[in-house]
Every structure is written in C-alpha cells, then in structure tokens.
C-alpha atoms as a PDB file:
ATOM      1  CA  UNK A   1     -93.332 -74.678-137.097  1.00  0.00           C
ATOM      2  CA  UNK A   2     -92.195 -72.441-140.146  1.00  0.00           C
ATOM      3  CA  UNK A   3     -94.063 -73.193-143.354  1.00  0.00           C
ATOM      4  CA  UNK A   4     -92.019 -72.413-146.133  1.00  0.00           C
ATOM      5  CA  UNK A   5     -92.117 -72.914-149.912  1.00  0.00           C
ATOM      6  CA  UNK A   6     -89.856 -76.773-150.599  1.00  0.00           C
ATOM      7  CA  UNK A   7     -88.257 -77.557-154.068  1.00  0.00           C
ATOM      8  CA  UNK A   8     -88.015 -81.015-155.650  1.00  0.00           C
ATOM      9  CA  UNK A   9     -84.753 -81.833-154.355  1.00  0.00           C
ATOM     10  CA  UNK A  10     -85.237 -80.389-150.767  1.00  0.00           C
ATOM     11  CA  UNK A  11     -88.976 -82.513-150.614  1.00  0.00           C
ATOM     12  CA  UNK A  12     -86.742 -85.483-151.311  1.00  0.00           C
ATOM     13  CA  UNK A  13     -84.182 -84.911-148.288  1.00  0.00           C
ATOM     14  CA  UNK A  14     -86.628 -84.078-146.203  1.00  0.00           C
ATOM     15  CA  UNK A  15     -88.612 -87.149-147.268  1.00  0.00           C
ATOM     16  CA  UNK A  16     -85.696 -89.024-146.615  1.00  0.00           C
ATOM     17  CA  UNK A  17     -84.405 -87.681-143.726  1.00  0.00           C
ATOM     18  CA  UNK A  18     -87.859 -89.208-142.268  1.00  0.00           C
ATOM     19  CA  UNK A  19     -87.129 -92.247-143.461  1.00  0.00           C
ATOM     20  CA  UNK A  20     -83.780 -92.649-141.771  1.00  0.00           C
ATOM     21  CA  UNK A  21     -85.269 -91.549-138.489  1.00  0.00           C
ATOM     22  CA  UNK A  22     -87.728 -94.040-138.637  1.00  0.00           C
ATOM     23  CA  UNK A  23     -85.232 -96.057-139.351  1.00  0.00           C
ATOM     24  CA  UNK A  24     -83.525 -95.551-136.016  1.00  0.00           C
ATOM     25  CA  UNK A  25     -86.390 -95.538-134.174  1.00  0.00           C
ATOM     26  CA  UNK A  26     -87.042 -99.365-135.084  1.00  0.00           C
ATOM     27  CA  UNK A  27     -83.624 -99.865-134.525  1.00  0.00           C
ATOM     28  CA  UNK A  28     -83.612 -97.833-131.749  1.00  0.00           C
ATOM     29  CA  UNK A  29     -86.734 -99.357-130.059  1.00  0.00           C
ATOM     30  CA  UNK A  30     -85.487-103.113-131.224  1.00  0.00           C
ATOM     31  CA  UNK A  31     -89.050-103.482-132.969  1.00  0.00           C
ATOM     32  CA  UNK A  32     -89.715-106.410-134.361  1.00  0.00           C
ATOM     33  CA  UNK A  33     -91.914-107.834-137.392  1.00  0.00           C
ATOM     34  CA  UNK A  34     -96.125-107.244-136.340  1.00  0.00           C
ATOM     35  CA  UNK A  35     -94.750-104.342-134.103  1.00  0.00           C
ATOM     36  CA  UNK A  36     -96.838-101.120-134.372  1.00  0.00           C
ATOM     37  CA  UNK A  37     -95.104 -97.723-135.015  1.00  0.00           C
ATOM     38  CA  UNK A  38     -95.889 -94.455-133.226  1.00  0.00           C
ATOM     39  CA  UNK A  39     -99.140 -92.522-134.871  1.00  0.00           C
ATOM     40  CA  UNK A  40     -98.725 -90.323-137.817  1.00  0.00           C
ATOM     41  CA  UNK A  41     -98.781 -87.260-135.093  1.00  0.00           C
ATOM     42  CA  UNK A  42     -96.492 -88.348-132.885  1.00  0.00           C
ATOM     43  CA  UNK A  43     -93.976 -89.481-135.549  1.00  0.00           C
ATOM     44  CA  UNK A  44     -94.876 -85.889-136.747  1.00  0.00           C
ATOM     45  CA  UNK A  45     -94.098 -84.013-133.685  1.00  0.00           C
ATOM     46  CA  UNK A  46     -91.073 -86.230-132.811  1.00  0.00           C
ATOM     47  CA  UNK A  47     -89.572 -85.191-136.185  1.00  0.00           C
ATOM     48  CA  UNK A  48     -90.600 -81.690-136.543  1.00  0.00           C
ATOM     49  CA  UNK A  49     -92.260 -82.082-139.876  1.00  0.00           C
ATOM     50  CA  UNK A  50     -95.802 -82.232-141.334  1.00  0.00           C
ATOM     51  CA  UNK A  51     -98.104 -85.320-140.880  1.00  0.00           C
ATOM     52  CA  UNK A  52     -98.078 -84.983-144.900  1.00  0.00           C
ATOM     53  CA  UNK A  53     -94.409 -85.583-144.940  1.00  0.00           C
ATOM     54  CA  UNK A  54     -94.431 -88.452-142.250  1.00  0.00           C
ATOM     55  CA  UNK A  55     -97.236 -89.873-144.403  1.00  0.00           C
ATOM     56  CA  UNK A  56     -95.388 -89.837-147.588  1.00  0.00           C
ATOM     57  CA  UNK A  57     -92.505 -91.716-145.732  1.00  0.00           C
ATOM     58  CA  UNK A  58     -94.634 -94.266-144.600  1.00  0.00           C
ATOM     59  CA  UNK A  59     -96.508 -95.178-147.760  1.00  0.00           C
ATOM     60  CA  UNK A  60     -92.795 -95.195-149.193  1.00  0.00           C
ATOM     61  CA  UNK A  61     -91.626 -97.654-146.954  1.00  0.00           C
ATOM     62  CA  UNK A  62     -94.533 -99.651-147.294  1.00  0.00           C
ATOM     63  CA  UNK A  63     -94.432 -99.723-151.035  1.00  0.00           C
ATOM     64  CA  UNK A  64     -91.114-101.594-150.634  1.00  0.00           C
ATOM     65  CA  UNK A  65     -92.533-104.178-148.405  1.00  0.00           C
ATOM     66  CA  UNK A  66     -90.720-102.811-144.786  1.00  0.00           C
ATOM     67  CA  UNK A  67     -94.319-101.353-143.127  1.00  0.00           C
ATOM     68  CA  UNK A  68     -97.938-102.422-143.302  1.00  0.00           C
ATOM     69  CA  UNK A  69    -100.672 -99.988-142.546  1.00  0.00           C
ATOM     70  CA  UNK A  70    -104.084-101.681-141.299  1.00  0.00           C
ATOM     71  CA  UNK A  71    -106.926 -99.018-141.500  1.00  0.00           C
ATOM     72  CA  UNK A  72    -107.883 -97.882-138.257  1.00  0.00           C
ATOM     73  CA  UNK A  73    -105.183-100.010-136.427  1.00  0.00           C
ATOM     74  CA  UNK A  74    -102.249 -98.089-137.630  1.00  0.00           C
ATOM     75  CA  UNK A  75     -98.478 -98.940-139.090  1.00  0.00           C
ATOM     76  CA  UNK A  76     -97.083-101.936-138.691  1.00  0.00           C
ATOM     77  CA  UNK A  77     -93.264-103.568-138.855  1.00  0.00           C
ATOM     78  CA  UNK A  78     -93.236-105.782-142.089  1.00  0.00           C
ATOM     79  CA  UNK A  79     -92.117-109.719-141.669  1.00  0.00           C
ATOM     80  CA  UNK A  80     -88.873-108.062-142.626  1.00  0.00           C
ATOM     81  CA  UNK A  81     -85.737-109.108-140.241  1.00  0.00           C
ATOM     82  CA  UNK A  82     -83.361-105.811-138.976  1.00  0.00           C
ATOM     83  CA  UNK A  83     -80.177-106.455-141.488  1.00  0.00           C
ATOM     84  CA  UNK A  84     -82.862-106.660-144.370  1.00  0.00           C
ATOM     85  CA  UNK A  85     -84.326-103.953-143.295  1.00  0.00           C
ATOM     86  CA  UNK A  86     -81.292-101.519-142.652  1.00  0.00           C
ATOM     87  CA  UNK A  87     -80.301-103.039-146.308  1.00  0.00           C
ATOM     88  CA  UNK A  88     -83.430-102.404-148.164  1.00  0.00           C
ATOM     89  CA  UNK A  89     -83.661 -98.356-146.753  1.00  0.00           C
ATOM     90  CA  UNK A  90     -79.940 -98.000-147.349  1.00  0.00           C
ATOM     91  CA  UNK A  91     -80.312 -98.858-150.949  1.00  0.00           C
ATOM     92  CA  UNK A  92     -83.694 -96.642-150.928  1.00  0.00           C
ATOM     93  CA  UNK A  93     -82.330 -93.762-149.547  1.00  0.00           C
ATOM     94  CA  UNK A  94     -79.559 -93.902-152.402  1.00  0.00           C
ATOM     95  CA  UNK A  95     -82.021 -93.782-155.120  1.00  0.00           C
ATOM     96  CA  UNK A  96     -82.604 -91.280-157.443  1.00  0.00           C
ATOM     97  CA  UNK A  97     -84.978 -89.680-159.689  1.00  0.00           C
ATOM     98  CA  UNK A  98     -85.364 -92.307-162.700  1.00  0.00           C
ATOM     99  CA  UNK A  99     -83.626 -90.723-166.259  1.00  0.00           C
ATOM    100  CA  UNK A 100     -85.892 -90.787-169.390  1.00  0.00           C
ATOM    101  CA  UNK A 101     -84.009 -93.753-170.958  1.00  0.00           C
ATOM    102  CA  UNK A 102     -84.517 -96.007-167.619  1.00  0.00           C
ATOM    103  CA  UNK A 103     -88.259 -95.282-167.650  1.00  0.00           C
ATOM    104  CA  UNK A 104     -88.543 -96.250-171.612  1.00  0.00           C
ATOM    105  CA  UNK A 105     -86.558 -99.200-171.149  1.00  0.00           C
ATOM    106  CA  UNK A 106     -88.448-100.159-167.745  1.00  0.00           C
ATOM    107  CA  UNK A 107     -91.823 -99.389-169.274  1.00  0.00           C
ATOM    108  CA  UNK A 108     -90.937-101.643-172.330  1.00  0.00           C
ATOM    109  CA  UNK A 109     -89.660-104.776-170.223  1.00  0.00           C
ATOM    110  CA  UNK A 110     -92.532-104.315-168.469  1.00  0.00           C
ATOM    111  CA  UNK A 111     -95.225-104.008-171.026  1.00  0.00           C
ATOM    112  CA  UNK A 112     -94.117-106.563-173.326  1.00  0.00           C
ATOM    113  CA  UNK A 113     -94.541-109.087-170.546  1.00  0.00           C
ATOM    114  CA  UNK A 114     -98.029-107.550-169.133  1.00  0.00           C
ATOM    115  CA  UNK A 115     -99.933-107.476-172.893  1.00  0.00           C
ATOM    116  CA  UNK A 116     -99.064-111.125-173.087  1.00  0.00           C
ATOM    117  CA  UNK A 117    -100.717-111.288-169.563  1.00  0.00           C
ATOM    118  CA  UNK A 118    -103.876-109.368-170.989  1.00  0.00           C
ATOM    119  CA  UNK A 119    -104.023-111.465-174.475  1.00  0.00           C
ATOM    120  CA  UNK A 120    -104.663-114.267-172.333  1.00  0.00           C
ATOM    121  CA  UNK A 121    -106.138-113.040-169.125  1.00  0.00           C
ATOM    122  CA  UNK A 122    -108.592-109.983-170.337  1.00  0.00           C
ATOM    123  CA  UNK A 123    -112.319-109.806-169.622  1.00  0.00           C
ATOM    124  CA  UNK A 124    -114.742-107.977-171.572  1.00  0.00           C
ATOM    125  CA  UNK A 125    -115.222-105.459-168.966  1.00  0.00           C
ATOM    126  CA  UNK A 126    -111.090-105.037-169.966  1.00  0.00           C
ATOM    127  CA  UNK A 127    -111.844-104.864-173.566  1.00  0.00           C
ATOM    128  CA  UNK A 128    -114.570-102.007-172.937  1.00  0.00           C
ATOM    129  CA  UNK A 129    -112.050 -99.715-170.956  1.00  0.00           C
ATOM    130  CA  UNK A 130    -109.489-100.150-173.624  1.00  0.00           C
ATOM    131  CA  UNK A 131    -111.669 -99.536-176.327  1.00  0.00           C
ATOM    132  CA  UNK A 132    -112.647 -95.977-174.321  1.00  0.00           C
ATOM    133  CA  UNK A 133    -109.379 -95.170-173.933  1.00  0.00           C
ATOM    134  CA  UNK A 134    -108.405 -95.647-177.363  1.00  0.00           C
ATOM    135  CA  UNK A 135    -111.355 -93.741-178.611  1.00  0.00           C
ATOM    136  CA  UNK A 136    -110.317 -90.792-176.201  1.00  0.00           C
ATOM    137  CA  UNK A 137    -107.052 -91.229-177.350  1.00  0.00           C
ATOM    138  CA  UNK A 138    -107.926 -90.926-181.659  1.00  0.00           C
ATOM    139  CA  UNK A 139    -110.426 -88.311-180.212  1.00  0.00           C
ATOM    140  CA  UNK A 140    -107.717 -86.107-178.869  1.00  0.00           C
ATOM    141  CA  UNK A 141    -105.193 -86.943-181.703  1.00  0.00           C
ATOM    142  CA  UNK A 142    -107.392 -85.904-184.800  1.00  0.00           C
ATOM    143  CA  UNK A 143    -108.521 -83.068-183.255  1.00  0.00           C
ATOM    144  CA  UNK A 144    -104.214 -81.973-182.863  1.00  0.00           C
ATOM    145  CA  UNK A 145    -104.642 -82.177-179.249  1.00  0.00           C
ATOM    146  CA  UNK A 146    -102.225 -83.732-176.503  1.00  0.00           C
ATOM    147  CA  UNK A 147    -103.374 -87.005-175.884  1.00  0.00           C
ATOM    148  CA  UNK A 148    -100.398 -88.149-173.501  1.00  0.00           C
ATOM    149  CA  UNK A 149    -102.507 -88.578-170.819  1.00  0.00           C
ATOM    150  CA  UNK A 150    -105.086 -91.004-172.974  1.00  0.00           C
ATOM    151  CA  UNK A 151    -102.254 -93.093-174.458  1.00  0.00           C
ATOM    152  CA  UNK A 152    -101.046 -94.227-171.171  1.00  0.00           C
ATOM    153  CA  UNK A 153    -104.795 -94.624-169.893  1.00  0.00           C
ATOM    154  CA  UNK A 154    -104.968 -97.154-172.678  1.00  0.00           C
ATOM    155  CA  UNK A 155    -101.390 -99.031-171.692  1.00  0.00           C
ATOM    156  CA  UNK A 156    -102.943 -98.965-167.736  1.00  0.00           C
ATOM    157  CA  UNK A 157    -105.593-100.280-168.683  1.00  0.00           C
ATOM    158  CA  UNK A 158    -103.565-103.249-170.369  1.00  0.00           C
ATOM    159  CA  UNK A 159    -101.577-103.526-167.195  1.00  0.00           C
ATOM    160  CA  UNK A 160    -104.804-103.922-165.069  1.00  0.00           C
ATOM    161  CA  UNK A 161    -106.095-106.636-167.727  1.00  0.00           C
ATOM    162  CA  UNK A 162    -102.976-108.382-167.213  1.00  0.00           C
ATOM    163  CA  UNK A 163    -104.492-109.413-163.655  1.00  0.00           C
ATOM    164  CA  UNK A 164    -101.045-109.546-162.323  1.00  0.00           C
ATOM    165  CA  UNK A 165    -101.366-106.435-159.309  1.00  0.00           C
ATOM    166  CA  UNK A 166     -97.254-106.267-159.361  1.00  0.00           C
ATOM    167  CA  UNK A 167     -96.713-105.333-162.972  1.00  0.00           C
ATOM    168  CA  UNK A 168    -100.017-102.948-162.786  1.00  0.00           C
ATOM    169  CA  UNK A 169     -98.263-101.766-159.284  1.00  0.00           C
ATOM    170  CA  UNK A 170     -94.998-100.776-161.451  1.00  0.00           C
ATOM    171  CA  UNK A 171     -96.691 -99.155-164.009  1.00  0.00           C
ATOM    172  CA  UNK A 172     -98.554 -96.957-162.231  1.00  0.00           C
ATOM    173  CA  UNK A 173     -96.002 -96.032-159.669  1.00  0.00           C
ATOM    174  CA  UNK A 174     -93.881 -94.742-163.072  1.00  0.00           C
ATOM    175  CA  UNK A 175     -96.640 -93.308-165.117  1.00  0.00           C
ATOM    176  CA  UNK A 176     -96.350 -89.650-163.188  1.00  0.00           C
ATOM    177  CA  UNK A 177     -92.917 -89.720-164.460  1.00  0.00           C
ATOM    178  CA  UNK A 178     -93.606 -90.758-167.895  1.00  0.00           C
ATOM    179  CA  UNK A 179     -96.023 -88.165-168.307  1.00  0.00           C
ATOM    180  CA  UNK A 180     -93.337 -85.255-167.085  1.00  0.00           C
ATOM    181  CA  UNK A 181     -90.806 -86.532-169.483  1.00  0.00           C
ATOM    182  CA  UNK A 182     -93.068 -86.448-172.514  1.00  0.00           C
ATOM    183  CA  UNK A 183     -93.830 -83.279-171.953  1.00  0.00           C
ATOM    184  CA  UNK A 184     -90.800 -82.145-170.780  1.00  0.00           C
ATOM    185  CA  UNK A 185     -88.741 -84.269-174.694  1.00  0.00           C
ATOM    186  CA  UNK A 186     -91.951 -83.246-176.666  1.00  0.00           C
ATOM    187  CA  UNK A 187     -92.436 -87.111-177.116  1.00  0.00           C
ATOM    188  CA  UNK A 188     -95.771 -88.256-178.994  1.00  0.00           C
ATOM    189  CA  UNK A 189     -95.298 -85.349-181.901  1.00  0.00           C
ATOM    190  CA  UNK A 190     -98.047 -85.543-184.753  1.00  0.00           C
ATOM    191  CA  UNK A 191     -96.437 -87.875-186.440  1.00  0.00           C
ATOM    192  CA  UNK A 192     -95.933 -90.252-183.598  1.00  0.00           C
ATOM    193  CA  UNK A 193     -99.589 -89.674-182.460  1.00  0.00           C
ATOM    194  CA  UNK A 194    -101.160 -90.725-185.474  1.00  0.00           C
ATOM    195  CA  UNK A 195     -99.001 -93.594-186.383  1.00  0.00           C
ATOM    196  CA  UNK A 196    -100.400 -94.740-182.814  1.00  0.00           C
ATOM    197  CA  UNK A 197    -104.080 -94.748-183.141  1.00  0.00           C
ATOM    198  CA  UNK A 198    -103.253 -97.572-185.830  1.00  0.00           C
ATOM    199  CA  UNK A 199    -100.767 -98.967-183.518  1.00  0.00           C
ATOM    200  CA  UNK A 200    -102.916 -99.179-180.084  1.00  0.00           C
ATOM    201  CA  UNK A 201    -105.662-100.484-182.476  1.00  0.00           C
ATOM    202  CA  UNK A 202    -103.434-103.050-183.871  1.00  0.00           C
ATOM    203  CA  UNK A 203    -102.669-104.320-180.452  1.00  0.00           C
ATOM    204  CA  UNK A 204    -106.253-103.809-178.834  1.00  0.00           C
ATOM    205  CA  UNK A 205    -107.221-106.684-181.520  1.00  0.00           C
ATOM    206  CA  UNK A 206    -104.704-108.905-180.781  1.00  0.00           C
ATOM    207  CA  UNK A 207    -105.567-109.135-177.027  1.00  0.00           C
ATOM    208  CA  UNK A 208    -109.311-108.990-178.037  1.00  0.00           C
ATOM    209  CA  UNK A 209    -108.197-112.395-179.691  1.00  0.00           C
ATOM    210  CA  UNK A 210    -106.319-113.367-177.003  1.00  0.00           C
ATOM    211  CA  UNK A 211    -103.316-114.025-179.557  1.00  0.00           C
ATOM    212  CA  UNK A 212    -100.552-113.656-177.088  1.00  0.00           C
ATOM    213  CA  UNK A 213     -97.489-113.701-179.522  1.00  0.00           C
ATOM    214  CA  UNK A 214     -99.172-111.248-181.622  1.00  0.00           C
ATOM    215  CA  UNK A 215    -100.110-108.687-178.203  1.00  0.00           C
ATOM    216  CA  UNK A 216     -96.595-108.844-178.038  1.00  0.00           C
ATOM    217  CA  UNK A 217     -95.330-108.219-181.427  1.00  0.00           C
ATOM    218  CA  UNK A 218     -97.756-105.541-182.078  1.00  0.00           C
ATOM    219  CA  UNK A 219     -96.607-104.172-178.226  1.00  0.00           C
ATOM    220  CA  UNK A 220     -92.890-104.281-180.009  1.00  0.00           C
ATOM    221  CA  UNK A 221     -93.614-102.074-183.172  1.00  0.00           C
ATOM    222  CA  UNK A 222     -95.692 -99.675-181.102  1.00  0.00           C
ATOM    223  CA  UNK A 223     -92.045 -99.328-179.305  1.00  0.00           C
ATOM    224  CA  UNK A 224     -89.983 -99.027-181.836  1.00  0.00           C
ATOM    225  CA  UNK A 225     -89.944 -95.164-182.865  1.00  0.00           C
ATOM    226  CA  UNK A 226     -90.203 -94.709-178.997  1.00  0.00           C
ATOM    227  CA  UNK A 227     -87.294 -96.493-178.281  1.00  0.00           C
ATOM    228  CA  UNK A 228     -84.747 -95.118-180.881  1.00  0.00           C
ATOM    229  CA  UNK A 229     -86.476 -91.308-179.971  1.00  0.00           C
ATOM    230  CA  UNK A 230     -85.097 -92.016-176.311  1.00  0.00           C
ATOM    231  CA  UNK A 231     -81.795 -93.323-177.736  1.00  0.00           C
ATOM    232  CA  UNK A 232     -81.280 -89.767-179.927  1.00  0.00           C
ATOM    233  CA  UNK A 233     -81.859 -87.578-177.158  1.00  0.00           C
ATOM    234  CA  UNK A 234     -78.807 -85.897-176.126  1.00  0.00           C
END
C-alpha cells in the first residue's frame, strides 16, 4: 500500500469512508446486537487502509454507542437495532468540524451544569487536583506565559469532580478543539489571564464549600468576557 502524506479534510473522508463500509458490512452480513466484527486486520486489509485508520473508525463508532470493544475479545455490535443504526452513522457521517462559537456555547452549557455537580459531589482528593492546577495555572500567568493548557486542566478537573462520566466524557472529547481555537483567536490575552487566576480562585472556593448556586454564579462571570470575545469575532 502507498503511504502518503493526508491533510485534515482528506483524514476525515477517509475516516469516514471506513465508517460507511462498516456500515455495509453489518448491513451486509445482517449482524445483529452482541455480534462480533471482523479483527482490526482484516477490516484493514478488506478496506485497503491502515489498522490506525480502521481503529480510529471503530473507537468513533463506539463513542456514539453503535460498537463495544471487550479487551482481548474484540468489537462488538451495540444493543442498537439496524434503522437506528443506519440513522445514527448517517447523521455522523454529516458532521462537521465544530466552529469556535459552538464549542464556547457547548463548553458553557456544559460547565455550568458540571460545577454544580462538583460543589456538591467533590472529594478532597478533587479539591487537591484543582488547587494544582490552579497553582500551575497563576504559575504560568505571572510569569507572561501561555497557560491555555493549565486553565482547562483546572475546568477537567471540575468535570471529573462532577462524578457524572458523561459530562467529563464531553468535555474531554472537545478540549483538543478548544485548545486549537485559542490559539488559533489568541483567546486568554494578559488581560483575560489575570482576571482568571481571581476568577478560577473565586470558583475553586465555592465548590470547596460545596455552595452550589455560588459554583455556578462564579462559573457564569468567569464566562462572561469569554462569551462576548466569541460573539466579536468576525
């Protein structure tokens, strides 16, 4: 097979040209739910791409609930019926890359709810990773360094407090992107940055207290330059 150098956009069609083959083969095969796929190298040399790619389709597919992979047992058919199915990797295969403003206003929805979860939920082994974080985070700030990467190590580590796994799920599956954007809209300027070490500190206390109104309403002012910075960009 040819190896050759992939953008972005031609990763994704590959990627989901997998998917829609595996799609036919369940169809194909009439596989049901607890049915086991071919192996990764079979799907692979069926399809005439990498194991890498075929793996990448899989964990895909099982991050929206259609497969199940079962360590050394192998890839199984979700309890998923067929027109489900065929509806859920439609819609998937029609998805694209999340815009900056969907990601803010995603993150926000989500966060609001998940600091309430920590406020009332956290542990103090929760309380020690957050106070890390944010000490990383005024580290990095005061010294006029990026510190992207530590603020959303501190709003992870909320989401993992929160104790709910789907909410922490989300926000990790988004934080790659989040990151990219920053970087890419010069989001978290000085001025930003040091208005949030008072901010994540602000809100760090309130879920040490387990005050769940105030998590949130703390959560809300840390988002409010964030929001209306998303809502200026042309």
């Amino acid at each position: 097979m040819k190896l050759e150098m992939l953008s972005i956009s031609d990763n994704e069609q590959l990627l989901n040209s997998v998917i829609n083959k595996i799609r036919d083969l369940i169809n194909y095969k009439n596989l049901e739910p607890g049915d086991k796929l071919p192996s990764e190298r079979m799907l692979s040399e069926k399809f005439e791409v990498s194991r890498g790619v075929v793996r990448n389709a899989i964990q895909k597919l099982e991050f929206y609930g259609l497969l199940k992979s079962i360590p050394q047992s192998g890839t199984f058919i979700a309890n998923v019926g067929a027109i489900a199915m065929n509806g859920i990797i439609d819609d998937i295969l029609q998805l694209g890359s999340p815009d900056f403003k969907s990601l803010v206003e995603t993150r926000i929805l989500m966060e609001l709810k998940s600091v309430k979860f920590a406020a009332l939920r956290r542990t103090e082994e929760d309380l020690k990773v957050m106070q890390n974080a944010l000490d990383a985070y005024s580290k990095k700030v005061l010294n006029n360094e990026d510190a992207v990467q530590e603020d959303l190590l501190f709003h992870l580590a909320i989401a993992k407090a929160s104790k709910n796994s789907t909410l922490n799920t989300f926000m990790l599956s988004i934080t790659p992107e989040i990151i990219t954007n920053f970087a890419k809209y010069h989001v978290c300027d000085d001025d930003m940055a040091l208005s949030g070490i008072k901010e994540h500190n602000d809100i760090f206390e309130a879920i040490k207290n387990k005050d769940q109104n105030a998590a949130k309403e703390k959560m809300k002012v840390h988002f409010k330059t964030l929001y209306q910075y998303c809502y200026n960009i042309k």
